[in-house]
Every structure is written in structure tokens, then in C-alpha cells.
Protein backbone atom coordinates (compact mmCIF):
# COMPACT_ATOMS: atom_id res chain seq x y z
CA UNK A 1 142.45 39.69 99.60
CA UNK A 2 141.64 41.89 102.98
CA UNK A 3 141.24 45.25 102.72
CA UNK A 4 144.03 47.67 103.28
CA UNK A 5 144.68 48.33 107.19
CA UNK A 6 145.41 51.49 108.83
CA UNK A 7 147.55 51.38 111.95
CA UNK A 8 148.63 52.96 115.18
CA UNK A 9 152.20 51.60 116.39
CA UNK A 10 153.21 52.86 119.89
CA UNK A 11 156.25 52.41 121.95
CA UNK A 12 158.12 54.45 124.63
CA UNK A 13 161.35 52.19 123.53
CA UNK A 14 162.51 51.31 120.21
CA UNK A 15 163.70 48.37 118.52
CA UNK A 16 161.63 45.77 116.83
CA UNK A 17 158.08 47.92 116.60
CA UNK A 18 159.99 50.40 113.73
CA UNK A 19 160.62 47.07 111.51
CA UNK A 20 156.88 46.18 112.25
CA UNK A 21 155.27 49.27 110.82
CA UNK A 22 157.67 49.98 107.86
CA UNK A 23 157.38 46.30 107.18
CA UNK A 24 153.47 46.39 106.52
CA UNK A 25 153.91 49.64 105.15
CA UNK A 26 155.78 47.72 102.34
CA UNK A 27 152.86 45.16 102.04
CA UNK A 28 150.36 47.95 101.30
CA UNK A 29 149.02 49.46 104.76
CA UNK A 30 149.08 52.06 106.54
CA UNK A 31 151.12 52.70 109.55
CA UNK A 32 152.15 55.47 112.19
CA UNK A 33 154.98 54.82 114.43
CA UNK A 34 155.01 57.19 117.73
CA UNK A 35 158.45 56.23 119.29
CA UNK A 36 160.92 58.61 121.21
CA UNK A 37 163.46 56.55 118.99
CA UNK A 38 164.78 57.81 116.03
CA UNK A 39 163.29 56.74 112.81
CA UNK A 40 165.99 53.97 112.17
CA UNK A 41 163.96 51.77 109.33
CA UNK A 42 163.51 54.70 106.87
CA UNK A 43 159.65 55.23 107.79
CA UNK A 44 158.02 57.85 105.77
CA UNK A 45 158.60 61.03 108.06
CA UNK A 46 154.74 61.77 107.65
CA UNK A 47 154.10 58.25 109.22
CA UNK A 48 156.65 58.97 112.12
CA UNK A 49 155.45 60.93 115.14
CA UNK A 50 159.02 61.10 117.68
CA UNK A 51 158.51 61.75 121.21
CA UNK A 52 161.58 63.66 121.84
CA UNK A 53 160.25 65.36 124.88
CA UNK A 54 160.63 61.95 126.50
CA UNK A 55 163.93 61.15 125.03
CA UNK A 56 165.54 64.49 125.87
CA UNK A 57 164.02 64.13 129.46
CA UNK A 58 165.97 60.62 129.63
CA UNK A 59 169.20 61.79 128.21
CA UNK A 60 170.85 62.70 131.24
CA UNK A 61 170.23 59.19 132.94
CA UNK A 62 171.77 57.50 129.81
CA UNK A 63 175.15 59.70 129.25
CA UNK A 64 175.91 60.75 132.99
CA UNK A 65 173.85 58.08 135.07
CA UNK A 66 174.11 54.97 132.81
CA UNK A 67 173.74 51.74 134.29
CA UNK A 68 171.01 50.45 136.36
CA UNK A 69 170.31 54.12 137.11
CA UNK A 70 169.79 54.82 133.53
CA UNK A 71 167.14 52.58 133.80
CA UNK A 72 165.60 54.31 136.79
CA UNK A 73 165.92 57.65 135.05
CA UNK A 74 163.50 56.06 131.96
CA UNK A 75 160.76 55.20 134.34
CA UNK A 76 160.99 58.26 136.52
CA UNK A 77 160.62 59.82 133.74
CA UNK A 78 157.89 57.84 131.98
CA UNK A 79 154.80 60.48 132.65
CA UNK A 80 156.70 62.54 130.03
CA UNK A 81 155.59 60.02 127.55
CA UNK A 82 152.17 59.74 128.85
CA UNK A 83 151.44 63.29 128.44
CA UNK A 84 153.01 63.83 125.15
CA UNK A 85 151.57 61.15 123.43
CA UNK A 86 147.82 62.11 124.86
CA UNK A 87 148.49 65.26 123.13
CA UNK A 88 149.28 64.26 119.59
CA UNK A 89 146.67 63.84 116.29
CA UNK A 90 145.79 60.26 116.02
CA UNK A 91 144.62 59.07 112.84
CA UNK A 92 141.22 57.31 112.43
CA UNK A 93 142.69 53.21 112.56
CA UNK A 94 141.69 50.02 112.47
CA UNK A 95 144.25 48.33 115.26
CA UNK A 96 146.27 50.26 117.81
CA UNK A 97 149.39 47.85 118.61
CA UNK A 98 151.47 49.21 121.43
CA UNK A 99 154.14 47.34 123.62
CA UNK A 100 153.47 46.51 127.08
CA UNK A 101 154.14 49.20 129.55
CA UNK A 102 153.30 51.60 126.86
CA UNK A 103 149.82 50.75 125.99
CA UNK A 104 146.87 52.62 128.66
CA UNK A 105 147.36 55.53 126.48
CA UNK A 106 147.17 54.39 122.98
CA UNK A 107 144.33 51.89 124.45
CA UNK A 108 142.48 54.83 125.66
CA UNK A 109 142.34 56.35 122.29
CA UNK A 110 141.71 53.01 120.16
CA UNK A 111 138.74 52.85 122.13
CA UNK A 112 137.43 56.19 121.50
CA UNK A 113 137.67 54.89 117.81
CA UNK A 114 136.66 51.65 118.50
CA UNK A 115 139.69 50.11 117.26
CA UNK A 116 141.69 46.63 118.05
CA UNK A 117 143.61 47.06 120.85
CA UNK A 118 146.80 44.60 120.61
CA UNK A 119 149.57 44.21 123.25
CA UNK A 120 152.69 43.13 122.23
CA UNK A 121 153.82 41.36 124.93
CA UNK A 122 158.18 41.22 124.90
CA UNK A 123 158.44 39.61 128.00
CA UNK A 124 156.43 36.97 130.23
CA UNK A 125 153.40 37.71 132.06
CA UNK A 126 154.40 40.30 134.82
CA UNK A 127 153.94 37.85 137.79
CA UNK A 128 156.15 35.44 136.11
CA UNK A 129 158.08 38.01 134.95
CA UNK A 130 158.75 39.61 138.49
CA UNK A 131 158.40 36.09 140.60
CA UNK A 132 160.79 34.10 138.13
CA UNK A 133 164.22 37.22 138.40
CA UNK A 134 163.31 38.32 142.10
CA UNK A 135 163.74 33.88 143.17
CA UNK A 136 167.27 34.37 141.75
CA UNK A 137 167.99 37.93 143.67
CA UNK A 138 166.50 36.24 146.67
CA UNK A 139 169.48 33.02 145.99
CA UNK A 140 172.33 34.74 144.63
CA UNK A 141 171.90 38.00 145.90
CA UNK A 142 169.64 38.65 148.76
CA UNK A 143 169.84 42.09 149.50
CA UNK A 144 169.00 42.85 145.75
CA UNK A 145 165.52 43.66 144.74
CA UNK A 146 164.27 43.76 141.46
CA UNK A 147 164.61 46.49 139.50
CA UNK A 148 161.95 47.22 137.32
CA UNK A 149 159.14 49.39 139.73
CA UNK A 150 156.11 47.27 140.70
CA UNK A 151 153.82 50.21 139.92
CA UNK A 152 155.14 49.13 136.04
CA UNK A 153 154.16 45.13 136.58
CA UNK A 154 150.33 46.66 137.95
CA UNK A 155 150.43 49.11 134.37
CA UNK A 156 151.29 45.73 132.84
CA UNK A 157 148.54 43.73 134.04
CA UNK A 158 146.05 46.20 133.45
CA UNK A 159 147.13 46.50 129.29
CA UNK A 160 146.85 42.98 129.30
CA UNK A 161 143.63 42.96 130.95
CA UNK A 162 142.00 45.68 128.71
CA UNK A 163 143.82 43.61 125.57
CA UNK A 164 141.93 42.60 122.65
CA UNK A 165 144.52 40.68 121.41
CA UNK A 166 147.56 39.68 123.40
CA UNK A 167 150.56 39.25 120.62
CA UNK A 168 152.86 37.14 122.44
CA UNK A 169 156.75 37.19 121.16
CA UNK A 170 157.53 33.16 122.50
CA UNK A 171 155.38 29.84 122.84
CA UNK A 172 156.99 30.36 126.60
CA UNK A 173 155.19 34.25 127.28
CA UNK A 174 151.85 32.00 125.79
CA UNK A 175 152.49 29.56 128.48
CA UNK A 176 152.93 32.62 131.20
CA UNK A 177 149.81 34.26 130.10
CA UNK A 178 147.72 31.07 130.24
CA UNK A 179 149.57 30.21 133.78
CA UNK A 180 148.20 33.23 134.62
CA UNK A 181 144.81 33.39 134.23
CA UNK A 182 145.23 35.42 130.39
CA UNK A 183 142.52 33.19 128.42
CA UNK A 184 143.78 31.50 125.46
CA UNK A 185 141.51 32.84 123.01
CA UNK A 186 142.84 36.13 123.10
CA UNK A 187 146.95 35.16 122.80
CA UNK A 188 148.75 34.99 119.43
CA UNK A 189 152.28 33.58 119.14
CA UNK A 190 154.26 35.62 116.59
CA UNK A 191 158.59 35.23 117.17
CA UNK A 192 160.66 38.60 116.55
CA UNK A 193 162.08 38.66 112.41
CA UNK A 194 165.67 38.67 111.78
CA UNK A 195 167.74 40.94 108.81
CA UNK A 196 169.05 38.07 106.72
CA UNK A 197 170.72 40.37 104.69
CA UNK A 198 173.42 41.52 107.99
CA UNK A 199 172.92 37.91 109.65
CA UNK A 200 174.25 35.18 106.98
CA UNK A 201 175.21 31.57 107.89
CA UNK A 202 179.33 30.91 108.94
CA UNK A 203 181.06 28.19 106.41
CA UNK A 204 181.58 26.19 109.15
CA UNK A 205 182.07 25.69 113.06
CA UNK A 206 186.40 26.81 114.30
CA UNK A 207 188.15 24.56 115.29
CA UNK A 208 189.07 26.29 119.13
CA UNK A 209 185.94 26.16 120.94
CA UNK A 210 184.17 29.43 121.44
CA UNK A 211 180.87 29.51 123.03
CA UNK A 212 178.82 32.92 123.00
CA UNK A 213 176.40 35.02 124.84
CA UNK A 214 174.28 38.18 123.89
CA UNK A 215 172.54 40.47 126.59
CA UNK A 216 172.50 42.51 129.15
CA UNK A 217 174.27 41.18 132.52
CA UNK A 218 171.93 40.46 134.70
CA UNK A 219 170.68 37.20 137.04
CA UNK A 220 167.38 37.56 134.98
CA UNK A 221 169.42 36.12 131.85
CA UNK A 222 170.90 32.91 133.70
CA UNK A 223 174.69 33.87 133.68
CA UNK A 224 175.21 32.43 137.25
CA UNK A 225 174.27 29.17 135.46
CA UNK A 226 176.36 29.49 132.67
CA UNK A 227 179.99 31.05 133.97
CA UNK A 228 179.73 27.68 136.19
CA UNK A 229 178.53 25.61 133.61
CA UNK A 230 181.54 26.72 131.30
CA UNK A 231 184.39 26.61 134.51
CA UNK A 232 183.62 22.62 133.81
CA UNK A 233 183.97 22.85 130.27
CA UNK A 234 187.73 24.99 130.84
CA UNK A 235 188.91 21.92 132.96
CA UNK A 236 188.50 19.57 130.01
CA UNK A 237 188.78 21.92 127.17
CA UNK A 238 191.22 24.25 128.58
CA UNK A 239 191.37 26.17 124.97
CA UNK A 240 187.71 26.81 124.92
CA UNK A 241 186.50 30.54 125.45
CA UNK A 242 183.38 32.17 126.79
CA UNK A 243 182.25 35.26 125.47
CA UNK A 244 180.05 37.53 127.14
CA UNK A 245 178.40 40.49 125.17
CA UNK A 246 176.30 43.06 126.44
CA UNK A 247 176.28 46.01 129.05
CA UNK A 248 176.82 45.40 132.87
CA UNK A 249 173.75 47.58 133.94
CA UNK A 250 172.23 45.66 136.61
CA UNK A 251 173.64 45.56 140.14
CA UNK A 252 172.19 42.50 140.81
CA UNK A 253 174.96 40.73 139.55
CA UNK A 254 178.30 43.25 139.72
CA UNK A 255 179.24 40.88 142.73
CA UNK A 256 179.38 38.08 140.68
CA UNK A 257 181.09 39.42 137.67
CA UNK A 258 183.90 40.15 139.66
CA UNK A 259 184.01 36.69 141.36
CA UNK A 260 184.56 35.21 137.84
CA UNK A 261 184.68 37.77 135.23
CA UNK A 262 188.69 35.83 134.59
CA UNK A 263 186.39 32.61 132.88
CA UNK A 264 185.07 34.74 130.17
CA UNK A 265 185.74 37.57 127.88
CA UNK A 266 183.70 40.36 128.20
CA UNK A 267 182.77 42.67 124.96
CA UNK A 268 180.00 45.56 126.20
CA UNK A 269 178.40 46.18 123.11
CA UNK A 270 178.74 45.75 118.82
CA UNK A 271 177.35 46.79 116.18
CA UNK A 272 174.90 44.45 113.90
CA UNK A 273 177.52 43.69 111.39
CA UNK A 274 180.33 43.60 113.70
CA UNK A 275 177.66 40.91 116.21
CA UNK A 276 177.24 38.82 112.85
CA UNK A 277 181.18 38.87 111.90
CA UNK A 278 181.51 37.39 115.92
CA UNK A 279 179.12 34.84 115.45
CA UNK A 280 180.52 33.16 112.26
CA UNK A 281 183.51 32.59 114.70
CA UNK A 282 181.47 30.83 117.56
CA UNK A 283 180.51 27.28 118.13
CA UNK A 284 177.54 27.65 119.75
CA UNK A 285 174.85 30.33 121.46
CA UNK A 286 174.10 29.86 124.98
CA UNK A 287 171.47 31.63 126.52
CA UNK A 288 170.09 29.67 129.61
CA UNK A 289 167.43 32.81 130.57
CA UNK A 290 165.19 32.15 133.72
CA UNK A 291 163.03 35.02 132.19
CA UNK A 292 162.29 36.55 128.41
CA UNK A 293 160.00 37.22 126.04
CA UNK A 294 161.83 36.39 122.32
CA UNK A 295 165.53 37.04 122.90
CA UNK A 296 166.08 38.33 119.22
CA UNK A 297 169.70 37.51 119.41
CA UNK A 298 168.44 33.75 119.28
CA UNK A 299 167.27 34.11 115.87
CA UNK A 300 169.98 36.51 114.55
CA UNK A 301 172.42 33.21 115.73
CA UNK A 302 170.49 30.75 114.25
CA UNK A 303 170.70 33.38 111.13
CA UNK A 304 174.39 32.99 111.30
CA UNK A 305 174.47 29.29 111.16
CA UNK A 306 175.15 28.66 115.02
CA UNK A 307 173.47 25.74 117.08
CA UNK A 308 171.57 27.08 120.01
CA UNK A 309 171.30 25.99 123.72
CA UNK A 310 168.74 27.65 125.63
CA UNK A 311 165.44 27.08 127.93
CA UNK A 312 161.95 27.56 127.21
CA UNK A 313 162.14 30.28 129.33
CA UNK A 314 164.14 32.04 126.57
CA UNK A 315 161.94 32.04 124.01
CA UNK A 316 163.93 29.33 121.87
CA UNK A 317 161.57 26.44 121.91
CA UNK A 318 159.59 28.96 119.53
CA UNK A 319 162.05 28.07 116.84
CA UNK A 320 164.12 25.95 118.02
CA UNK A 321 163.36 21.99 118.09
CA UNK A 322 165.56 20.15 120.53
CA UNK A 323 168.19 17.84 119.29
CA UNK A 324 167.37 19.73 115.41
CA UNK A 325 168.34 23.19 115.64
CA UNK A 326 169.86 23.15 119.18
CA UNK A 327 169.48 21.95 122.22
CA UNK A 328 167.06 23.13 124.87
CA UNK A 329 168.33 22.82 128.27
CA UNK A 330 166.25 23.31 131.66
CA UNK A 331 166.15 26.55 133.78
CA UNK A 332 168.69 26.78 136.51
CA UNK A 333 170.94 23.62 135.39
CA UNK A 334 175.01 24.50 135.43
CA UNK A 335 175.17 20.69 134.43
CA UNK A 336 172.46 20.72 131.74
CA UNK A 337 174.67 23.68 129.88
CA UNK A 338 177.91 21.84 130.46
CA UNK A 339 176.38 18.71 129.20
CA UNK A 340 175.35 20.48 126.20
CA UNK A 341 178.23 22.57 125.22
CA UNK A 342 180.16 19.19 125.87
CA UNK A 343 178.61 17.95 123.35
CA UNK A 344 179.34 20.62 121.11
CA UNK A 345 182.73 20.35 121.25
CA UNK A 346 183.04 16.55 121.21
CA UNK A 347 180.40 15.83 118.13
CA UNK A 348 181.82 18.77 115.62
CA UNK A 349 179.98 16.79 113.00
CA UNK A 350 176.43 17.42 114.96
CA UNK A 351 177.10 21.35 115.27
CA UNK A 352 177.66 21.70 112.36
CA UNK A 353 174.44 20.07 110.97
CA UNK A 354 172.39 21.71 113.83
CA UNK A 355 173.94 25.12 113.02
CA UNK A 356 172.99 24.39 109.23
CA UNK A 357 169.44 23.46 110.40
CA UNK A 358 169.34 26.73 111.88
CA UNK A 359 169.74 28.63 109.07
CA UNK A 360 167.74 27.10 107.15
CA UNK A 361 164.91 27.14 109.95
CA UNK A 362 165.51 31.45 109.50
CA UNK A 363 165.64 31.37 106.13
CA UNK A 364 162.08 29.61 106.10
CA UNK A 365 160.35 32.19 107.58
CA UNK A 366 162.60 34.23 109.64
CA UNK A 367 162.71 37.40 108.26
CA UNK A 368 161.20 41.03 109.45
CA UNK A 369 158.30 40.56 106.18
CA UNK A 370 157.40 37.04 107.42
CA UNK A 371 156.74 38.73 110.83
CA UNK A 372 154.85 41.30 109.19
CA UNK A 373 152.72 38.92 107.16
CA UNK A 374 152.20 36.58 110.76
CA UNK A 375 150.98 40.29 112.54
CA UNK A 376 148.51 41.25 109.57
CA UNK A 377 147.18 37.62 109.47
CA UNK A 378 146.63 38.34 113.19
CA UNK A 379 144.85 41.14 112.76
CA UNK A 380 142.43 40.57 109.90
CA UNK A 381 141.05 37.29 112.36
CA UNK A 382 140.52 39.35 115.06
CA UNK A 383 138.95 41.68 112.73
CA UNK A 384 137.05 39.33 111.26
CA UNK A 385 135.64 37.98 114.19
CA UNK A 386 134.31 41.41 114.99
CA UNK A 387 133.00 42.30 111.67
CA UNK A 388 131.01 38.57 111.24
């Protein structure tokens, strides 16, 4: 058995990187979380450092601003971050595991310590990443640019540069890295974990036709693929129904939504348990993204029992085998998603089975501790490899 681990989580967002350190907290490490999130896993508070100079400094962007200017108002804001975190007490560690875009500083101090320095890399490389959503401003919206600063994508490549380790959330941000130059030694594939205990298989597909999507509304995701995709589907399923859920915060595609938002029903944001009560309802989750990392609502879905068509370029093809689980579908392909949901709808028999296959594929290994036990395995060979 390895010996116990002491380690640095760091993040100016939130989400997955609090189930990460309370998870291998549970497994007999140590972890400290700095986040400007709130501690929403139940972290011990000694373990949990909160940059709320940053999040205070961002709250008028999110309540007044919101939208795609909320988003500018988190990286004006950024430097806030920087210099609060340089000024907090870090504990002697082992690794320092911070998330893209948030990693020079925590980087600097792991190697004052001499510690692992991992990026966790949620998204693609940052020239796929930028190349891949600014070819569909430049097709569907020309004057659009996007909107993420460059001067974050340069940050971006420099973490990953300085990396020890680059954790990498799909087989498709592996791909990106090694497209890119990243070597492959240095990449580890590890998928986000799911709550099993909020996200719990439906009894079985309905009978009307309901097709949904999770995320934010943007060209990035592959909606102007989709909403055409499905306008096929309504002329030979007229009962079926689209569902769209997630905010509107990019402009990049407010043109469109208003061209077709009458094809789909749009719900801006739920709740966990109010998400999982949706999906037992839907036939299928579609999520044709030209660029992600892991989409996590992928594996909450297949958590609820629901087949899955998506593209590499989602993340799916980390869990999901074609024709098993789902059905992986090419980037930019209207027909490909009509073709798919088509078949859906016409072989009930075959969602069902997928949908089942997907829940049992989560309930394999798809929980937040089987992450957890894929990170410290991660860790101790990189360790290991230093140490022989």
C-alpha cells in the first residue's frame, strides 16, 4: 500500500475539483482545496482555503451583467485570484493539482517544494480549443469572435508546458494534446465521476419521443447541428420534442436561437435532482460538441439509463462504445444526428438496451471514489517514477 499523500487542489472555478479532494480525503489523504467556491462537498473547513476576494470582485458581473459579460467580468477580474492565492500558507505537499487557467501560481509554489505539478486539463488543448469554436463563429456567425481572451489560451499553454503530469478529462483532450505537440508520456486519461446516488437509471424509455440537451448555448456545443438535425426528425415524428437546457450566455449564437428557438423547448437551468427527474423522461442525450473536455452531463445521462449520441469531440468516446452505450456521431453532421435519433425512435427495443448498457457502464466505475482512486493511481506512478 502507498504511503499517505498530501495535496494542494487549486481552482479559480468550482465544480468537479471539491468532489476530487473530499473524495481522497475519504480514502485516507490529505487534501486542501483553495476555491472562491463555496465548500459544497462538506470538506473539513481546516482543509478549505475560499478565495472570496475573487468571488466578491466577480459578483457584480454575475447578478447585474450576467451573460457573456459575466464571463468577461471573471477574467477581468482574474489578477484578484492571482494575488490572493500567492498570499496564502501552503502546506508542505506531495502533488499540487490545479485546473488549467488556474495553475502558474500553484505551479510556482509546488516547485519551491519540489512537488508534482498536475494540470487538469477540462477542455482540449488551447489551439484546438480556440481553432475548433472560432471555424464555427467564422461559418455561422462571422462578425463573432471568440470569447474567451487569447492572453488566457497563452496562460494555458504555458501550465501545460511547465506540467508534470497533464490529467486529461476525455480520450479526445489526449488526442488534442498529442495533436499538439504535448508528449504522450506525460498525459493521463481520467473521465469526470458521477453521484449515483441523485443520478439513478429510468424504468424504461416514454413512449412520445423526447430527445435532450445539457449546456450552455453556444456554437462551441454544436446546437446549429442539432436544432437542424431535429427540424428532420419533427417532419416525420411530428410528436417528438427537443429540449434544450442550459443558460443563453454566449452571443455567438442569440441570432440563431431566435431563428429557431419554436423547434425546441428551452429550460435555463435545474437543479441535480430536478436534471435527473428530466432525464428518466427522455429518450436519448444528444450532445454533438465541436469542442469539450468531459461534458459531465454525459455521464450523469448514461447514470440515468439514457442512450447517448455524441462526437469524440465531446468527450463520449471515453465511455461510450458506439453501437453499445450510444451512438457516436461525427462533428458538424445535421444528418449523422438525425440518422441517429431516427433510430432511436424507430428501434425502441435498441434504446432501451443501450440506455441499460449505460448504466451499467456508470455503475462499473462511474462514481466520484472511482475517479478518486484513477487520480491517486496517477499520482503514486508519477511519484514513483521520481522516487526510483
Amino acid at each position: 500500500m502507498s504511503k499517505p499523500l498530501n495535496i494542494i487542489y487549486a481552482s479559480a472555478g468550482g465544480g468537479w475539483i471539491h468532489r476530487a479532494s473530499a473524495e481522497v480525503i475519504k480514502l485516507g489523504h490529505q487534501a486542501h482545496l483553495y476555491s472562491p467556491a463555496k465548500n459544497s462537498t462538506a470538506l473539513p473547513e481546516e482543509n478549505f482555503h475560499r478565495g472570496r476576494p475573487f468571488n466578491l470582485a466577480c459578483q457584480p458581473f454575475y447578478h447585474f451583467a450576467k451573460g457573456r459579460y459575466a464571463e468577461a467580468g471573471y477574467h477581468i477580474m482574474f489578477p484578484v485570484w492571482k494575488v490572493w492565492f500567492k498570499r496564502q500558507p501552503h502546506p508542505k505537499c506531495d502533488v499540487v493539482h490545479a485546473v488549467m487557467g488556474s495553475a502558474t501560481e500553484p505551479f510556482d509554489a509546488a516547485e519551491k517544494m519540489g512537488a508534482l505539478k498536475v494540470l487538469d486539463a477540462s477542455n482540449s488543448h488551447p489551439t484546438s480549443f480556440f481553432g475548433f469554436w472560432q471555424r464555427e463563429l467564422d461559418i455561422w456567425n462571422p462578425s463573432a469572435r471568440v470569447s474567451v481572451p487569447r492572453r488566457v489560451f497563452a496562460r494555458a499553454n504555458q501550465e501545460i508546458h511547465r506540467a508534470d503530469v497533464v490529467l486529461c478529462a476525455s480520450t479526445y483532450v489526449r488526442d488534442s494534446m498529442i495533436y499538439n505537440g504535448v508528449p504522450e508520456s506525460k498525459l493521463a486519461v481520467n473521465p469526470f465521476g458521477v453521484d449515483l446516488q441523485v443520478f439513478v437509471p429510468r424504468e424504461k424509455p416514454p413512449e412520445k419521443p423526447r430527445f435532450l440537451f445539457v449546456g450552455g448555448l453556444t456554437l462551441r456545443k454544436g446546437l446549429q447541428y442539432l436544432i437542424p438535425a431535429f427540424e428532420q426528425i419533427k417532419k416525420q415524428q411530428p410528436d417528438a420534442e427537443l429540449i434544450l437546457c442550459g443558460p443563453l450566455n454566449h452571443a455567438d449564437f442569440a441570432e440563431l436561437y431566435k431563428q429557431w428557438k419554436h423547434h425546441f423547448t428551452h429550460i435555463r437551468s435545474l437543479a441535480h435532482k430536478d436534471l435527473a427527474e428530466l432525464m428518466r423522461g427522455c429518450t436519448a442525450f444528444v450532445f454533438p460538441s465541436i469542442e469539450e473536455g468531459f461534458a459531465r452531463v454525459i455521464a450523469e445521462a448514461m447514470a440515468g439509463g439514457l442512450p447517448i449520441i455524441a462526437t469524440h469531440n465531446s468527450g463520449a468516446t471515453t465511455v461510450v462504445e458506439n453501437g453499445k452505450q450510444g451512438i457516436i456521431v461525427p462533428t458538424c453532421s445535421s444528418a449523422a444526428v438525425t440518422e441517429a435519433m431516427l433510430k432511436m425512435i424507430e428501434q425502441p427495443e435498441l434504446c432501451d438496451a443501450m440506455g441499460k448498457a449505460a448504466a451499467a457502464r456508470m455503475a462499473l466505475d462511474g462514481s466520484w471514489a472511482h475517479y478518486a482512486g484513477r487520480l491517486l493511481k496517477i499520482y503514486n506512478a508519477h511519484l514513483s517514477s521520481r522516487w526510483r
